[in-house]
N, C-alpha and C. Protein backbone atom coordinates (compact mmCIF):
# COMPACT_ATOMS: atom_id res chain seq x y z
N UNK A 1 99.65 134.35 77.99
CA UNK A 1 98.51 134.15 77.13
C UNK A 1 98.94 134.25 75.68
N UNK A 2 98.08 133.62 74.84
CA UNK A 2 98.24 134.01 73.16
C UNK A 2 99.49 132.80 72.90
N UNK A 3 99.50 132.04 73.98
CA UNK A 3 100.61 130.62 72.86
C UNK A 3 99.65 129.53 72.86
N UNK A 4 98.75 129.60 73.38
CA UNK A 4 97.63 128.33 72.53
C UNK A 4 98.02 128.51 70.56
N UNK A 5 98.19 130.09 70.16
CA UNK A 5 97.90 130.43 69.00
C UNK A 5 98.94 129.95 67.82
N UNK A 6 100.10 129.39 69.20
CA UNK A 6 101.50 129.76 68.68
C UNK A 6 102.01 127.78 68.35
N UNK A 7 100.50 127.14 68.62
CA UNK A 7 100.71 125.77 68.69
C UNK A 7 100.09 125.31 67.51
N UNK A 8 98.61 125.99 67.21
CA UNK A 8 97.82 125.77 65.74
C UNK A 8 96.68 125.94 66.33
N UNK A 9 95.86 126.02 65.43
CA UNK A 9 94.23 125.96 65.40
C UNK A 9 93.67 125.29 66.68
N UNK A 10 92.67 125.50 67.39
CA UNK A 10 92.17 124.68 68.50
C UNK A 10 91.87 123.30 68.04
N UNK A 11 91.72 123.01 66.49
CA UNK A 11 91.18 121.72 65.85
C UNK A 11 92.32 120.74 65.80
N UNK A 12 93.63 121.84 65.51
CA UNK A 12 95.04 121.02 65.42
C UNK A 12 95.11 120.70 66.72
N UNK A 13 94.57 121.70 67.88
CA UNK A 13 95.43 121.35 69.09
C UNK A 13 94.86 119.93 69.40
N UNK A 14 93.75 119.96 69.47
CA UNK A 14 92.84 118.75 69.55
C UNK A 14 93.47 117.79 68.95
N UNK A 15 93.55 117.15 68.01
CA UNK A 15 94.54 116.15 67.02
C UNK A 15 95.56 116.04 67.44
N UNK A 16 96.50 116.96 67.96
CA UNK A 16 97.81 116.88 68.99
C UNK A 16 97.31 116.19 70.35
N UNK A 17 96.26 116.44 70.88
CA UNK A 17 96.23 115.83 72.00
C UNK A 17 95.68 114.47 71.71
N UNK A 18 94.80 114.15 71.15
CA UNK A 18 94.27 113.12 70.60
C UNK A 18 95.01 112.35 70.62
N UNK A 19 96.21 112.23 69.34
CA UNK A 19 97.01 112.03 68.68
C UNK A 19 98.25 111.37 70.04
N UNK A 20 98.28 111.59 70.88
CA UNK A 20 99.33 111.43 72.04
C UNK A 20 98.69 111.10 73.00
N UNK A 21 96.84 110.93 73.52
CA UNK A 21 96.32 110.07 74.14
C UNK A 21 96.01 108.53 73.44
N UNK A 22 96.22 108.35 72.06
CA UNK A 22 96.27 107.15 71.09
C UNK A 22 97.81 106.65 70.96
N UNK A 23 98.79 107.11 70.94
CA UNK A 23 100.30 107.10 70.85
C UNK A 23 100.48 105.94 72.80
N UNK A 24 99.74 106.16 73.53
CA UNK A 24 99.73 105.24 74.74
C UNK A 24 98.63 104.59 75.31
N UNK A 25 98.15 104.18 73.95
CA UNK A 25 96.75 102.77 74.00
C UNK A 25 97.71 101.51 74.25
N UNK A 26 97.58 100.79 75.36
CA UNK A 26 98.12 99.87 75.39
C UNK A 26 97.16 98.67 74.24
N UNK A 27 98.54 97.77 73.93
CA UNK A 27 98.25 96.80 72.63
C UNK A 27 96.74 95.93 73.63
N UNK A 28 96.94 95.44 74.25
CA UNK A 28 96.19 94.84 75.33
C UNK A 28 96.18 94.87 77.01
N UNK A 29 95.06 94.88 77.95
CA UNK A 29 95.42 94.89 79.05
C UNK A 29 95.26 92.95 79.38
N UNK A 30 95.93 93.11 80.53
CA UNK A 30 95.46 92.16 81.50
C UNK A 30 94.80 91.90 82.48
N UNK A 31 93.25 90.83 81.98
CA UNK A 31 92.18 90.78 83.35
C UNK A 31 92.95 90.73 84.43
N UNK A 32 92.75 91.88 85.80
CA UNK A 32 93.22 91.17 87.04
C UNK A 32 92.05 90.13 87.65
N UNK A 33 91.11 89.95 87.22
CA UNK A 33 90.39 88.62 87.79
C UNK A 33 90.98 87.26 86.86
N UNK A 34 91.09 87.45 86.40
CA UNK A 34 91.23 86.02 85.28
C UNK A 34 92.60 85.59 84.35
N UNK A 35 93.07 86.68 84.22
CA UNK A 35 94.09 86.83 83.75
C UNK A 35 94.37 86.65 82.04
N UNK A 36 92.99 86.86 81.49
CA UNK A 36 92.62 86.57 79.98
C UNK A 36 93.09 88.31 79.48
N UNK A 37 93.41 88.11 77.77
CA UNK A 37 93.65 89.36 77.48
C UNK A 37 92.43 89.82 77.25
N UNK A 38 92.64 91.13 77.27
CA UNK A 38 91.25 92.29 76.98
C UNK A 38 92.07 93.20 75.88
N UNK A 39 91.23 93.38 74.77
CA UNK A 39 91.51 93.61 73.81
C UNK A 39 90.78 94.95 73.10
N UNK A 40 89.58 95.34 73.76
CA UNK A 40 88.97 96.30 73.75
C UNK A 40 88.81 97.20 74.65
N UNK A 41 89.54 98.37 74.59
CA UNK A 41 89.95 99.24 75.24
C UNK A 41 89.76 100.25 74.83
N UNK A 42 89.12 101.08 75.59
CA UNK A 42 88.78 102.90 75.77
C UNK A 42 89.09 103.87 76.76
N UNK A 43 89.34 104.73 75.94
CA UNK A 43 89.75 106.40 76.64
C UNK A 43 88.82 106.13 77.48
N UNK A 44 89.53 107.05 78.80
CA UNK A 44 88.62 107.74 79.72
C UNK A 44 89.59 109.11 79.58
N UNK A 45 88.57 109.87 80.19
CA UNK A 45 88.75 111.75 80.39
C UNK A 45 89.86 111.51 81.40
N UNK A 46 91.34 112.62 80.60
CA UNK A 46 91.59 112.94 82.11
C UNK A 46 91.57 114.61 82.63
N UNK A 47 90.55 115.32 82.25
CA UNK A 47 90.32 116.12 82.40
C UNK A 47 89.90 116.55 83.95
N UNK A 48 91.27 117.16 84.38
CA UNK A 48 90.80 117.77 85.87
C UNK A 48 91.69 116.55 87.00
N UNK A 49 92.53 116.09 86.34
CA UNK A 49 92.86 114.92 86.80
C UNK A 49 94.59 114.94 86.83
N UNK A 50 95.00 116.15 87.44
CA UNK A 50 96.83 116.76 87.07
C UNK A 50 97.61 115.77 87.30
N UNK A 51 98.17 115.41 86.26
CA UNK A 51 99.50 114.72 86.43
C UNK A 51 99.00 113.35 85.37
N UNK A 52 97.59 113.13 85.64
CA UNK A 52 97.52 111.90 84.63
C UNK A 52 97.54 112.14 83.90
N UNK A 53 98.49 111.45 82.42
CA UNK A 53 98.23 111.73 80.63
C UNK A 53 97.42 110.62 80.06
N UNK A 54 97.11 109.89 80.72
CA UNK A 54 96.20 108.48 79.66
C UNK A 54 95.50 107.76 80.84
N UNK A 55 94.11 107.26 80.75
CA UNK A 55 93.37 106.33 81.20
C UNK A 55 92.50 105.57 80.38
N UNK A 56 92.97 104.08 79.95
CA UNK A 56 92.32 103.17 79.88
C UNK A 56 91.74 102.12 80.35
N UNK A 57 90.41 101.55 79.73
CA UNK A 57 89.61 100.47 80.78
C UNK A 57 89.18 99.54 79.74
N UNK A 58 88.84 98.83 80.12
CA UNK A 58 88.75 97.39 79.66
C UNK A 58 87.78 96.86 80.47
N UNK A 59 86.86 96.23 79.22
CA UNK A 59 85.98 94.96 80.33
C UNK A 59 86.16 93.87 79.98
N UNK A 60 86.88 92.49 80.57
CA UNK A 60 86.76 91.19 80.34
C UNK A 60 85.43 90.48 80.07
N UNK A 61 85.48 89.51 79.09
CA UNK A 61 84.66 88.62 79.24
C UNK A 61 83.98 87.82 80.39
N UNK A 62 84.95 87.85 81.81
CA UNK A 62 84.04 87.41 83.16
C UNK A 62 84.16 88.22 84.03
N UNK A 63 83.52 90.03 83.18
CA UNK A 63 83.11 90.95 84.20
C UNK A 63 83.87 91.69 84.93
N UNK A 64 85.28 91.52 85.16
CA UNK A 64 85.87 91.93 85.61
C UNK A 64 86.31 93.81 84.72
N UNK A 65 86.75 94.50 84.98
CA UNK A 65 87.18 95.52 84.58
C UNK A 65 88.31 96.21 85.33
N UNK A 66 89.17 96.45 83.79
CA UNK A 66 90.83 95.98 84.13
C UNK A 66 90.81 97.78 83.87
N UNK A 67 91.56 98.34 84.80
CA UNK A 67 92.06 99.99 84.42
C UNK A 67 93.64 99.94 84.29
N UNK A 68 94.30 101.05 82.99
CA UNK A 68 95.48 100.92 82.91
C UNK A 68 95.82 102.67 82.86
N UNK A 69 96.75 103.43 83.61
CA UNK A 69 96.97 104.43 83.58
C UNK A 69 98.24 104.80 82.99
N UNK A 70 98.51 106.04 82.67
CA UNK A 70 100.22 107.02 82.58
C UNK A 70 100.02 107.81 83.09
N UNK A 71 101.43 108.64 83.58
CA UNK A 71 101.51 109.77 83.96
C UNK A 71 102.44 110.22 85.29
N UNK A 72 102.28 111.03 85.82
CA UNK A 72 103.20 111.10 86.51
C UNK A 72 103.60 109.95 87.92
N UNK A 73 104.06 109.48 88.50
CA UNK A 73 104.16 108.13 88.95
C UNK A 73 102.98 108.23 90.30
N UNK A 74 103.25 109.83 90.78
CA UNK A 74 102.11 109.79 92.06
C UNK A 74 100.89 110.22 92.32
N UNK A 75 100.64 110.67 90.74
CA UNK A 75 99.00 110.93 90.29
C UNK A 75 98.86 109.13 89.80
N UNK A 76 99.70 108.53 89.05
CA UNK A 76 98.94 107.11 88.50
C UNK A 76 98.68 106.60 90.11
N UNK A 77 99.54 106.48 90.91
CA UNK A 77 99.30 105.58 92.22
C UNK A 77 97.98 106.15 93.28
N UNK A 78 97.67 107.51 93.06
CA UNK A 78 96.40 108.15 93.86
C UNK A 78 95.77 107.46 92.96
N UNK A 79 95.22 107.98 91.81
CA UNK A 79 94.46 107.38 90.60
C UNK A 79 93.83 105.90 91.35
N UNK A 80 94.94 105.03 91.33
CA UNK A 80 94.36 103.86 91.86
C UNK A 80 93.78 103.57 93.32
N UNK A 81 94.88 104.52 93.86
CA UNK A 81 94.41 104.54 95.40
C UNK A 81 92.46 104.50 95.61
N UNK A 82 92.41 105.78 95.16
CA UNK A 82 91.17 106.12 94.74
C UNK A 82 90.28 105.24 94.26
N UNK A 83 90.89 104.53 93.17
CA UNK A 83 89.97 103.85 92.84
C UNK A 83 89.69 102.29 93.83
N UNK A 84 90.37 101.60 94.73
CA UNK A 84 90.48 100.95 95.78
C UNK A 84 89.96 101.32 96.72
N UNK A 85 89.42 102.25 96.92
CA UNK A 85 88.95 103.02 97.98
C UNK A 85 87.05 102.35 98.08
N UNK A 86 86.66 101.89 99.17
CA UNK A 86 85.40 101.72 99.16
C UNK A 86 85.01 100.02 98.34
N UNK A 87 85.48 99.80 97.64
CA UNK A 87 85.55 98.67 96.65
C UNK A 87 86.66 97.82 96.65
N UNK A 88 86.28 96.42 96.25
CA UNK A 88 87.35 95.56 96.29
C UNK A 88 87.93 95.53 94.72
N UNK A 89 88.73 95.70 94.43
CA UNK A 89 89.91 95.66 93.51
C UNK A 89 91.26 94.83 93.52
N UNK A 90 91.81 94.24 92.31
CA UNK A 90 92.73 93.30 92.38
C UNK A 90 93.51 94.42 91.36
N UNK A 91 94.78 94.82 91.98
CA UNK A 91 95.65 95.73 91.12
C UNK A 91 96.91 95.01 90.71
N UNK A 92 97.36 95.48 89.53
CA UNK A 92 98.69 95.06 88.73
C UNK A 92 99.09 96.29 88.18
N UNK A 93 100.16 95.99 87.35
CA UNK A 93 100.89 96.65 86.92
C UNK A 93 101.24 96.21 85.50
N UNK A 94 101.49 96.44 84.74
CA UNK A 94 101.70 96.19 83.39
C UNK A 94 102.67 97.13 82.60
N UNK A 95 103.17 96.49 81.28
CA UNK A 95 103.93 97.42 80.20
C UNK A 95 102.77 97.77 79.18
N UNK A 96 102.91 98.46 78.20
CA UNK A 96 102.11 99.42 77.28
C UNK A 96 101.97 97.80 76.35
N UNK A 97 103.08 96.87 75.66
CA UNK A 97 102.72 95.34 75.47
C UNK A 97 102.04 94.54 76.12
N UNK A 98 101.55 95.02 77.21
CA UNK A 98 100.38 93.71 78.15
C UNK A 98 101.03 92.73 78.99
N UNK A 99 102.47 93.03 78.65
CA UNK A 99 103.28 91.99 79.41
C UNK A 99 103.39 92.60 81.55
N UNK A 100 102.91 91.29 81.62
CA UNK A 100 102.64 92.28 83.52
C UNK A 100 104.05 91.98 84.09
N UNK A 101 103.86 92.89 85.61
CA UNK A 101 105.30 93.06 86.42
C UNK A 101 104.49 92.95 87.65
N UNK A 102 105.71 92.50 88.48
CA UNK A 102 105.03 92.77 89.87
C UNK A 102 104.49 93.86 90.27
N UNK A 103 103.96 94.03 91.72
CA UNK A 103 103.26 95.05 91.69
C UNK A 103 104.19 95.38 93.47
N UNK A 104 104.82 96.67 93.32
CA UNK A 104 105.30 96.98 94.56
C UNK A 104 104.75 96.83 95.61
């Protein structure tokens, strides 16, 4: 206990975390329906969510909504699991540039 104190202010810590959930905004995602860029992109919480450090989402222009994660390789792959679960989903893979990769 007492090294929260030893990092800065709870306001700094905040800005540190902030600061390093913005540091892995990808430039753009890629629609997996359409394959158009999405360019407007927002945080999601990953609060309560171990191992993930970043979740972003995106909504395309034809509805589709593109999710892009970090973090540790087998919290990002539950992450999606999860999110495939119950629902139909078209998954990819991408770099933090928007440029896509196959998908294992």
């Amino acid at each position: 206990m007492g090294q929260a104190k030893n990092r800065g202010t709870q306001a700094e810590r905040i800005a540190q975390a902030q600061a390093k959930i913005e540091a892995s905004r990808p430039q753009k995602l890629v629609c997996n329906g359409c394959g158009a860029d999405v360019t407007q992109i927002n945080p999601v919480s990953t609060r309560g969510l171990r191992g993930l450090e970043a979740i972003w989402v995106g909504q395309c222009e034809c509805g589709q909504t593109t999710f892009a994660a970090s973090g540790d390789p087998k919290a990002v792959e539950a992450f999606f699991f999860a999110l495939s679960e119950n629902t139909e989903l078209t998954l990819g893979r991408q770099g933090q540039d928007g440029e896509g990769h196959e998908t294992a």
